[in-house]
C-alpha atoms as a PDB file:
ATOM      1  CA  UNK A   1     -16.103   2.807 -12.492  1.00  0.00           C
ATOM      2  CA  UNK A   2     -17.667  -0.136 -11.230  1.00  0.00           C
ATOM      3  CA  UNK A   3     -16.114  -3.409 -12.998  1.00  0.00           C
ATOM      4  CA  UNK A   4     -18.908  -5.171 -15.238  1.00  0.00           C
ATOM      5  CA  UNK A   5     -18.489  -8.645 -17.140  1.00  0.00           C
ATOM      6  CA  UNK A   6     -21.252  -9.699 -19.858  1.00  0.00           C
ATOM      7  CA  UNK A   7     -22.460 -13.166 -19.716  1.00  0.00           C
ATOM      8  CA  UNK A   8     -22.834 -14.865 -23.118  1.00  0.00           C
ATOM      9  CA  UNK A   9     -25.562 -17.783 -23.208  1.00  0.00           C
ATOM     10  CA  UNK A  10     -25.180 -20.017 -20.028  1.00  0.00           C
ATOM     11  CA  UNK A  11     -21.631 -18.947 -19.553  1.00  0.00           C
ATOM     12  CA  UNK A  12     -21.897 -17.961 -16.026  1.00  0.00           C
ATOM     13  CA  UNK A  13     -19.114 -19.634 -14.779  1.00  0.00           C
ATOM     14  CA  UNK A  14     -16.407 -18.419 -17.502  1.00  0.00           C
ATOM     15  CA  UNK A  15     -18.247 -14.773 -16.940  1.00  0.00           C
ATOM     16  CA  UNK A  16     -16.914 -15.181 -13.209  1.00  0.00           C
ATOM     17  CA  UNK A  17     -14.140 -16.534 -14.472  1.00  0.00           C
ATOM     18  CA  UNK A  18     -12.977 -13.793 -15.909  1.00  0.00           C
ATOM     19  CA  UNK A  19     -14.452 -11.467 -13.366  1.00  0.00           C
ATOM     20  CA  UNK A  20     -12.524 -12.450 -10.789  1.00  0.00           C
ATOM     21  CA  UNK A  21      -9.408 -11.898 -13.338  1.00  0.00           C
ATOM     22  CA  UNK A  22     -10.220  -8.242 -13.416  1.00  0.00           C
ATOM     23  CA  UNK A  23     -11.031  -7.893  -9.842  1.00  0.00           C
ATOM     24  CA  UNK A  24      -7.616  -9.368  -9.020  1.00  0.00           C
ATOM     25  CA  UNK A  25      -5.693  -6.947 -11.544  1.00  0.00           C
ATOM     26  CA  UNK A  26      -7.456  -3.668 -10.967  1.00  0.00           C
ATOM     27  CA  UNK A  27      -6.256  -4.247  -7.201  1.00  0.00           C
ATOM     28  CA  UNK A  28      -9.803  -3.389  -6.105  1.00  0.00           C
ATOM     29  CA  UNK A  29      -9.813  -6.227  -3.435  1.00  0.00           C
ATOM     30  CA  UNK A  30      -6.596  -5.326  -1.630  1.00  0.00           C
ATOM     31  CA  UNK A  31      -7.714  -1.630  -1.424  1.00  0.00           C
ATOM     32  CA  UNK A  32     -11.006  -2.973   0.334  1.00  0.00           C
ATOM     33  CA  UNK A  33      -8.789  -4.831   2.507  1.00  0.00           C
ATOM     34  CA  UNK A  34      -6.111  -1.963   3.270  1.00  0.00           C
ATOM     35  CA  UNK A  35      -9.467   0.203   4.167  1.00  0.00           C
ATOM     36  CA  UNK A  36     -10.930  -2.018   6.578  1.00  0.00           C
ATOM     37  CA  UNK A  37      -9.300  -0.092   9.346  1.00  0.00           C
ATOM     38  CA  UNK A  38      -7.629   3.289  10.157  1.00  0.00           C
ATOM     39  CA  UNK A  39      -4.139   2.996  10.076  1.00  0.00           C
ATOM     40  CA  UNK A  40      -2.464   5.773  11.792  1.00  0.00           C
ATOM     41  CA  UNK A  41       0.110   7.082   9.106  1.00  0.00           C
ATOM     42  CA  UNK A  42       2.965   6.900  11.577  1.00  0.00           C
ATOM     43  CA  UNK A  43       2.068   3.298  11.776  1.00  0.00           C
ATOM     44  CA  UNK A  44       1.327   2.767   8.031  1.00  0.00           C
ATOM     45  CA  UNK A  45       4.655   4.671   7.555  1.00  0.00           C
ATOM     46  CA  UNK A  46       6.707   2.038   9.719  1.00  0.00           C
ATOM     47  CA  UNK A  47       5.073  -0.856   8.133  1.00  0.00           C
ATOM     48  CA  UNK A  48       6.158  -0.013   4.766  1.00  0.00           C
ATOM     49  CA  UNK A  49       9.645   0.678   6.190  1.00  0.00           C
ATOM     50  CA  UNK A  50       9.473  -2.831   7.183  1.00  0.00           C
ATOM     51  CA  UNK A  51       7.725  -4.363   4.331  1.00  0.00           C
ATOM     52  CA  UNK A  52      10.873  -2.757   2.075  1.00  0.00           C
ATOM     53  CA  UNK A  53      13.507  -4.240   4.039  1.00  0.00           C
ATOM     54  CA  UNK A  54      12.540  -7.701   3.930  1.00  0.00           C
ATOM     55  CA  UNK A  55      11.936  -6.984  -0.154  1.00  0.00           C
ATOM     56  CA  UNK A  56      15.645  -5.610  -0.761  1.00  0.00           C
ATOM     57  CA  UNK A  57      16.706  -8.933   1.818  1.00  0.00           C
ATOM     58  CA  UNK A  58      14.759 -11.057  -0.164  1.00  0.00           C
ATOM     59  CA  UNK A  59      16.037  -9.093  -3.464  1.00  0.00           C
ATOM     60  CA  UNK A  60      19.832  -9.336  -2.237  1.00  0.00           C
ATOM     61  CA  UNK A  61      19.384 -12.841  -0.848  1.00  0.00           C
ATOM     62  CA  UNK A  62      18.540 -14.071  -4.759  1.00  0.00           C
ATOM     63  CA  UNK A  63      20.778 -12.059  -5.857  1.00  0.00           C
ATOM     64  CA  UNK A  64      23.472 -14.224  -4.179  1.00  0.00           C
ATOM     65  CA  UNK A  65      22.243 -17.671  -5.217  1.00  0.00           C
ATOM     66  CA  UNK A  66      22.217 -16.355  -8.710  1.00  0.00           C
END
């Protein structure tokens, strides 16, 4: 479903205003970006391994200075 904004008089920059709003929440961007290259999964598999450590460090290090 492609993502569509009207544009209301000569509101063309509030109309890309709020474009950009739904671009950024339906994710579509970041899934353009994720598919720019094949990731092997093994690879893809590690990374998120990674990527959750540093969250739960980051999670447990506020958790401290709470």
């Amino acid at each position: 479903m492609p993502i569509t904004v009207p544009v209301k008089g000569n509101g063309v920059d509030a109309a890309l205003k709020r474009f950009k709003n739904k671009v950024a929440k339906s994710g579509l961007l970041g899934e353009v970006k994720r598919k720019k290259e094949y990731i092997k999964p093994g690879v893809e598999r590690k990374v998120k391994r990674e990527a959750a450590k540093k969250n739960a460090r980051k999670a447990a290090k506020r958790e401290r200075n709470s």
